[in-house]
N, C-alpha and C. Protein backbone atom coordinates (compact mmCIF):
# COMPACT_ATOMS: atom_id res chain seq x y z
N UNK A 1 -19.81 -35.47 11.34
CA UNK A 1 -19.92 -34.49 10.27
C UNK A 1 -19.62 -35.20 8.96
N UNK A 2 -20.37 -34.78 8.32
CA UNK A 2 -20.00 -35.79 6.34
C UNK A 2 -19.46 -34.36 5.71
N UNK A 3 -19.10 -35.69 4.44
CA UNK A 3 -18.17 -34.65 3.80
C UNK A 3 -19.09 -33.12 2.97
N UNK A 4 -20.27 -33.40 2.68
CA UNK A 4 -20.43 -32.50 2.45
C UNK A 4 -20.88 -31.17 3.47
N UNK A 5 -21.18 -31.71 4.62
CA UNK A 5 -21.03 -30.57 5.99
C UNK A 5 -19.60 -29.67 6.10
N UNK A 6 -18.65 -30.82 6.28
CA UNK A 6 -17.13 -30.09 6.15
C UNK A 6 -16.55 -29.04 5.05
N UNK A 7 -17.24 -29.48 3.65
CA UNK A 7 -16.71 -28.43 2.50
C UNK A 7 -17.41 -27.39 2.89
N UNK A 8 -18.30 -27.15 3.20
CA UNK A 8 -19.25 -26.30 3.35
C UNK A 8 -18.82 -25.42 4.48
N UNK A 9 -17.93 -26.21 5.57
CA UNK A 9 -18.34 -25.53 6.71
C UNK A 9 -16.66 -24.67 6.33
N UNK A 10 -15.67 -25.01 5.64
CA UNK A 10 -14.38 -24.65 4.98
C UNK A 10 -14.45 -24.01 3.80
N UNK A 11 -15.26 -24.29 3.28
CA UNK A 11 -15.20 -23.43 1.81
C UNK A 11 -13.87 -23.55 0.96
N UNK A 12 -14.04 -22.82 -0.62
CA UNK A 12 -13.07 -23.19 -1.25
C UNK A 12 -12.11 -21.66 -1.29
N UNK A 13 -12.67 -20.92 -0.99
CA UNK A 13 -12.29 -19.16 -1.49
C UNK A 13 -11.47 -19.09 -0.21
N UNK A 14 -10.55 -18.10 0.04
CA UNK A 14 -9.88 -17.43 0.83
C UNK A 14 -10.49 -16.63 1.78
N UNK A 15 -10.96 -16.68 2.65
CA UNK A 15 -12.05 -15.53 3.06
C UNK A 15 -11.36 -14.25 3.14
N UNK A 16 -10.12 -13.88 3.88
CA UNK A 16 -9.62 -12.55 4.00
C UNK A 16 -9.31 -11.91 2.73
N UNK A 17 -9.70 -13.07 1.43
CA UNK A 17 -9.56 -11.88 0.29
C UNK A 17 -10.95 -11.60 -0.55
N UNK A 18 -11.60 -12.29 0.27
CA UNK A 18 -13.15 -12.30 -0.34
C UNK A 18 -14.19 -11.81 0.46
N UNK A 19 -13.83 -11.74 1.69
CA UNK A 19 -15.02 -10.40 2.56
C UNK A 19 -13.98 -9.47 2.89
N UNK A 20 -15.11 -8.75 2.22
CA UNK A 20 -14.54 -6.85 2.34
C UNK A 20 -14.10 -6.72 3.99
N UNK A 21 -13.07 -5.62 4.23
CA UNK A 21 -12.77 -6.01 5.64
C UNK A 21 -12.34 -6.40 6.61
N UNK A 22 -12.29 -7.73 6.06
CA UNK A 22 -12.13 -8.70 7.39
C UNK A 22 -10.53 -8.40 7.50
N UNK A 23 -9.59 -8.33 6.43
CA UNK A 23 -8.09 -8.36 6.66
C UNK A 23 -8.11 -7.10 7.59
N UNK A 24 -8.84 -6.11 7.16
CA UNK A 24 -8.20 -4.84 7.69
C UNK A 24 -8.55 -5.30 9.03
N UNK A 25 -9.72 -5.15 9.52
CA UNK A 25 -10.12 -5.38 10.78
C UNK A 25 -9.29 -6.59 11.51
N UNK A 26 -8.70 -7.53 11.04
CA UNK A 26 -7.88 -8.58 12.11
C UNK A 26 -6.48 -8.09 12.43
N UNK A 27 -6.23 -6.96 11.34
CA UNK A 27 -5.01 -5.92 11.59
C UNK A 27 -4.90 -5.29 12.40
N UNK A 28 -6.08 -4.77 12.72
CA UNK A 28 -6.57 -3.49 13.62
C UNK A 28 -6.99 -3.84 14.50
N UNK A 29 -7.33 -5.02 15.00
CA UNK A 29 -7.41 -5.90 16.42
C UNK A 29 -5.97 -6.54 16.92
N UNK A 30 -5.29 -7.19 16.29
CA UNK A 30 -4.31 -7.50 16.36
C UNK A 30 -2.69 -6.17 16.85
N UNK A 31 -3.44 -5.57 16.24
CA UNK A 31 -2.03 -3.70 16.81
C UNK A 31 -2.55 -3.50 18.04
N UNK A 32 -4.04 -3.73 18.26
CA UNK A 32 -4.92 -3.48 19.74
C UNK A 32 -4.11 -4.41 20.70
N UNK A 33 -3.71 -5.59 20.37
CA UNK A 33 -3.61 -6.68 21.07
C UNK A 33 -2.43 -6.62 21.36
N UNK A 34 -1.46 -6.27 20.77
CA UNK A 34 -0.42 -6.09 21.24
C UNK A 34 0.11 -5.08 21.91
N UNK A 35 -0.52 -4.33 21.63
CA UNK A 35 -1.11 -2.87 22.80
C UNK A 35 -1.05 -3.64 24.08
N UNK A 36 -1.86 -4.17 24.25
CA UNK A 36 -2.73 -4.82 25.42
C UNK A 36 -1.61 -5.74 26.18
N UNK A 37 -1.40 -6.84 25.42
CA UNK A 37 -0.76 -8.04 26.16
C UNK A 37 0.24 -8.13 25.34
N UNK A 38 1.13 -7.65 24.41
CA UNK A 38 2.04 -7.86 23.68
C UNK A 38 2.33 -9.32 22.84
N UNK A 39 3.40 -9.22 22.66
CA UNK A 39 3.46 -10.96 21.87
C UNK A 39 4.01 -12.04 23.03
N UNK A 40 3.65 -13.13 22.68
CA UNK A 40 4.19 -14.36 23.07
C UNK A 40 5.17 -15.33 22.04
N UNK A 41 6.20 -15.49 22.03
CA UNK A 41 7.09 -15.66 21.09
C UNK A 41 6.80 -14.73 19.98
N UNK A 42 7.10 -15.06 18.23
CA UNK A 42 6.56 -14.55 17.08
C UNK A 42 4.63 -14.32 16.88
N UNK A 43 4.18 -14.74 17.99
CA UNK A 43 3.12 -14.54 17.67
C UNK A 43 2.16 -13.81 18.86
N UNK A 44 1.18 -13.58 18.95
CA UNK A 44 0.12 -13.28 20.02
C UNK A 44 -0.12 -14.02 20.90
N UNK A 45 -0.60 -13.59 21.87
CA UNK A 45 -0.53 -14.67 23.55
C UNK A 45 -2.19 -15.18 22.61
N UNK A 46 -2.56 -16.28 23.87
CA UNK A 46 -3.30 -16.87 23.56
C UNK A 46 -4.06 -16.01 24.03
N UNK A 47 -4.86 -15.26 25.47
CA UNK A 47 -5.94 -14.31 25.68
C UNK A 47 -6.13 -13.46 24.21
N UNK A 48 -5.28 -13.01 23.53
CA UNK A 48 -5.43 -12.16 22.72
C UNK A 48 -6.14 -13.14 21.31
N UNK A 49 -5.97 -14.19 21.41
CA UNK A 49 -6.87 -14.79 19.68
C UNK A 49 -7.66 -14.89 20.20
N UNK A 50 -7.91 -15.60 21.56
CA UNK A 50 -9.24 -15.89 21.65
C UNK A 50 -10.41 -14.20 21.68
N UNK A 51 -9.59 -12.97 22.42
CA UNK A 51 -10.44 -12.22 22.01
C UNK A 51 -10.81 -11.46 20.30
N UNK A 52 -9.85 -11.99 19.70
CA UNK A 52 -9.73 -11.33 17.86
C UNK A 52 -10.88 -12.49 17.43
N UNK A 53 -11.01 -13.74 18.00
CA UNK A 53 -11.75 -14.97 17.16
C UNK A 53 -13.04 -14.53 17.57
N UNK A 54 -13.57 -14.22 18.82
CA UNK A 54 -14.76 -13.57 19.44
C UNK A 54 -15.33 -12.21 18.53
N UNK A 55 -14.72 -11.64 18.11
CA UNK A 55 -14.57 -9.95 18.12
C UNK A 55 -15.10 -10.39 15.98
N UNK A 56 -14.30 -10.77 15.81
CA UNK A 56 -14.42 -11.23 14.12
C UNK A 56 -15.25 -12.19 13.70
N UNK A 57 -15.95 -13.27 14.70
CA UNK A 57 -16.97 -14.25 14.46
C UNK A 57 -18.27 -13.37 14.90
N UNK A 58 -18.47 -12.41 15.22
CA UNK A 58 -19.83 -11.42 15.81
C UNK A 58 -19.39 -10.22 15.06
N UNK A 59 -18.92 -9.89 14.81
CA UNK A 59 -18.79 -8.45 13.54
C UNK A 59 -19.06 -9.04 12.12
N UNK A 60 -18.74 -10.13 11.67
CA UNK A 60 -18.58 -10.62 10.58
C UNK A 60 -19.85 -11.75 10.35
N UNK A 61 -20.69 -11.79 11.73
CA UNK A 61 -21.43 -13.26 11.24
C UNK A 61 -21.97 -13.70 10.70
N UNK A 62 -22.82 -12.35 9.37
CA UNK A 62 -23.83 -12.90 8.45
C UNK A 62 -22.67 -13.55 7.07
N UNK A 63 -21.15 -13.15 7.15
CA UNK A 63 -20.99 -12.74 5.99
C UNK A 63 -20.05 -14.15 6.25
N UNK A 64 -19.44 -14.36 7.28
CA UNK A 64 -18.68 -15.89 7.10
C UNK A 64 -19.22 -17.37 6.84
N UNK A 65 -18.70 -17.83 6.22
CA UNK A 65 -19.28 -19.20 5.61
C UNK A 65 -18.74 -19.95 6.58
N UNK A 66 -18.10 -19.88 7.63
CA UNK A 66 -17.80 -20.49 9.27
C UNK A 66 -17.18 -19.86 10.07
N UNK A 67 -17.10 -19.73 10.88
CA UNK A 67 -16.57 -19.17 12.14
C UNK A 67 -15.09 -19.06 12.12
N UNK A 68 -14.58 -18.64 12.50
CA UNK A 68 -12.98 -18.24 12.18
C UNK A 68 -12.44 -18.78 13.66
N UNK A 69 -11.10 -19.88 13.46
CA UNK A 69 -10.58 -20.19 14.39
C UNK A 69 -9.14 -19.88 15.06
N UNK A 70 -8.68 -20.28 15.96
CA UNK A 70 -7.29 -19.65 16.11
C UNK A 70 -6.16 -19.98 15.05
N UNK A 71 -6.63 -21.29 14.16
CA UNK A 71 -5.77 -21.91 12.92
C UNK A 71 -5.59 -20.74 12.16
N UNK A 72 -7.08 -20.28 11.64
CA UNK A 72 -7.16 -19.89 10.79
C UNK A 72 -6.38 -18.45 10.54
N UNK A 73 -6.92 -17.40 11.98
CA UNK A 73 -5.94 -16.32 12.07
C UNK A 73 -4.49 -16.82 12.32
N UNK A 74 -3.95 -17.59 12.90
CA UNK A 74 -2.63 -17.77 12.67
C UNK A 74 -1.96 -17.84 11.23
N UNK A 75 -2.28 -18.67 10.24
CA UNK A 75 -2.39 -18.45 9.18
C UNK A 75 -2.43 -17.63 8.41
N UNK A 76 -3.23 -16.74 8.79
CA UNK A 76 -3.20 -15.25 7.84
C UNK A 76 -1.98 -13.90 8.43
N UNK A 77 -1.86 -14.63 10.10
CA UNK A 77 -0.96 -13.28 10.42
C UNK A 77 0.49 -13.89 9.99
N UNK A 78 0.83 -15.38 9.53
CA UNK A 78 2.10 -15.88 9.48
C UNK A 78 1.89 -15.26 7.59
N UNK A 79 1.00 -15.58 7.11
CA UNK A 79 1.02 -14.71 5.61
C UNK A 79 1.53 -13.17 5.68
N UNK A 80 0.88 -12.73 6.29
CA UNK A 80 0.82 -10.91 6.39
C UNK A 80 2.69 -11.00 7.32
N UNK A 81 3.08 -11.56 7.88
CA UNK A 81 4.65 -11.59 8.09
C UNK A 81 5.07 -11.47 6.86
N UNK A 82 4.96 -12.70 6.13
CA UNK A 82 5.72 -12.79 4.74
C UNK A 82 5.83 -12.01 3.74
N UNK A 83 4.51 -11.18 3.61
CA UNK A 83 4.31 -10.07 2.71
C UNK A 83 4.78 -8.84 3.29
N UNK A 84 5.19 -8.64 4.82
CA UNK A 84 5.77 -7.58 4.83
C UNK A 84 7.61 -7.56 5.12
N UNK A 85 8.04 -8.81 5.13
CA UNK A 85 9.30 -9.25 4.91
C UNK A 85 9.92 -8.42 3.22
N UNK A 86 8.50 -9.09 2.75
CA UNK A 86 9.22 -8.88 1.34
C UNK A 86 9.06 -7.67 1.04
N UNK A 87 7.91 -6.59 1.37
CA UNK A 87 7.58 -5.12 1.25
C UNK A 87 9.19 -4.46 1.66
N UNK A 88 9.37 -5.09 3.33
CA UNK A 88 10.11 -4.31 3.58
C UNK A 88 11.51 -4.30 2.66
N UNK A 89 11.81 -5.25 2.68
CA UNK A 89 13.00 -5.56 1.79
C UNK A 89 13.19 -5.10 0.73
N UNK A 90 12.01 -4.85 -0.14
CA UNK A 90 11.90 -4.13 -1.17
C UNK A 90 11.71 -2.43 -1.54
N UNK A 91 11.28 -2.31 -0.12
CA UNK A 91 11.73 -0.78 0.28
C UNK A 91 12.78 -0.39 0.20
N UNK A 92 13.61 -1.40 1.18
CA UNK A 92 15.06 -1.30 1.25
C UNK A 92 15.74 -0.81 0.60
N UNK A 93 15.31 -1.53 -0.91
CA UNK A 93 16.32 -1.80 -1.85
C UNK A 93 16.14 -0.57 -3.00
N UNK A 94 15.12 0.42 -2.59
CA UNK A 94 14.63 1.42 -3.20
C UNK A 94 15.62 2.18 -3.17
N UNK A 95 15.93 2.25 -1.78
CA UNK A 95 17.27 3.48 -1.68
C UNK A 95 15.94 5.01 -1.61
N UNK A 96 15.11 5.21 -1.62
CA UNK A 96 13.86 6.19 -1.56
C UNK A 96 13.16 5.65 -0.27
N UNK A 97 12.57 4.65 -0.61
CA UNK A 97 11.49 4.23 0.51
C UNK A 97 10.20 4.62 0.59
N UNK A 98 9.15 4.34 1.13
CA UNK A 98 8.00 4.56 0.74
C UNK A 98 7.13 5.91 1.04
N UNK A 99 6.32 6.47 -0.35
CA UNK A 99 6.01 7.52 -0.73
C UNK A 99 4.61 7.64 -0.27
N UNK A 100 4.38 8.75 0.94
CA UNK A 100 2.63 8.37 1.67
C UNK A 100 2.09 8.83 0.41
N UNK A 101 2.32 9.88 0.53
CA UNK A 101 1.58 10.73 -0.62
C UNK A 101 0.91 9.89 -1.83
N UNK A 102 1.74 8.83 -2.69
CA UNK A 102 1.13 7.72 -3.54
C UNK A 102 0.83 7.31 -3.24
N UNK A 103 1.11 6.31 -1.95
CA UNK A 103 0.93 5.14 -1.83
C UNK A 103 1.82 3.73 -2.23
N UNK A 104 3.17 4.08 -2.53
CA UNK A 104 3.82 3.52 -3.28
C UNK A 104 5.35 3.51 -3.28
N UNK A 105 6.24 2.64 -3.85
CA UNK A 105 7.40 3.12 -3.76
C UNK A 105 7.94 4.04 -4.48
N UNK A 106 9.00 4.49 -4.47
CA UNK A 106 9.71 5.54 -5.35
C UNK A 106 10.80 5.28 -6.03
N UNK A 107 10.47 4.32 -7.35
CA UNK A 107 11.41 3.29 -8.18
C UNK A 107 11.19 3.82 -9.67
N UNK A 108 12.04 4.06 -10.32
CA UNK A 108 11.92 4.24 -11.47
C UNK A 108 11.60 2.95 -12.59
N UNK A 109 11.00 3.01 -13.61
CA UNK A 109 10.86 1.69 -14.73
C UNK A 109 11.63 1.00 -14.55
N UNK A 110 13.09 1.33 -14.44
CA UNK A 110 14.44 0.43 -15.13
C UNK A 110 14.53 -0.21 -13.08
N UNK A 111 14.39 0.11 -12.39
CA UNK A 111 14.71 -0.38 -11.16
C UNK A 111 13.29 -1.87 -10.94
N UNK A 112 12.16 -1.60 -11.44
CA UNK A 112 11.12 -2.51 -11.19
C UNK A 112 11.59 -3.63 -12.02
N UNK A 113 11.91 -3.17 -13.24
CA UNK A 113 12.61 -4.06 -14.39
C UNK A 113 13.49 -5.02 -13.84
N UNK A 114 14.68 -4.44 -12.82
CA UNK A 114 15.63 -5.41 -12.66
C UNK A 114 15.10 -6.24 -11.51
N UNK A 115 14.22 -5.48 -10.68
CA UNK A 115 13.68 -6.27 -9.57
C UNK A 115 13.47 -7.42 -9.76
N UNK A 116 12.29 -7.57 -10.68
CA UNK A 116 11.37 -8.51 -11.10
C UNK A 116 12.38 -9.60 -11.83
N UNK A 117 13.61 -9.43 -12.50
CA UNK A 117 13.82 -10.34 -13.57
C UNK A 117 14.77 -11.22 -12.11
């Protein structure tokens, strides 16, 4: 493979933030999967990527610029940990907690204010 096969076959963009979808759907296979066969350490047994890599390379195939591998979903579900580490934590710290109805937390100005600084 040359280098310009490889950029090509990797791309430069993020895909789960650039096809519509795809995050939700590896979410929604992944809650299936643990349904199914549960976890293996912090992460998913192996039967279970290989059926999310199958399931997301044939739902998705006109729209991926390559095939999605077990790297790659590992990667995004060790991201989606991190972002809900920090969600949750930040719920936490609401002392409210999260509002279905918005969509959102239930923090006043002066509480986002101190968050952030």
């Amino acid at each position: 493979m040359d280098k310009a096969e490889g950029s090509k076959r990797r791309g430069g963009a993020h895909i789960f933030t650039t096809i519509d979808g795809l995050s939700k759907r590896f979410i929604d296979l992944s809650i299936e999967e643990v349904g199914k066969e549960g976890y293996s350490g912090a992460s998913l047994k192996q039967i279970s990527w290989k059926r999310i890599i199958e399931a997301l390379n044939t739902e998705f195939k006109g729209t991926l610029p390559y095939d999605l591998d077990q790297k790659a979903l590992k990667n995004h579900w060790d991201s989606l940990k991190k972002k809900y580490a920090v969600w949750r934590t930040i719920a936490g710290l609401s002392g409210h907690g999260y509002n279905d109805s918005t969509g959102r937390l239930d923090w006043p100005e002066s509480k986002w204010v101190e968050v952030i600084k």
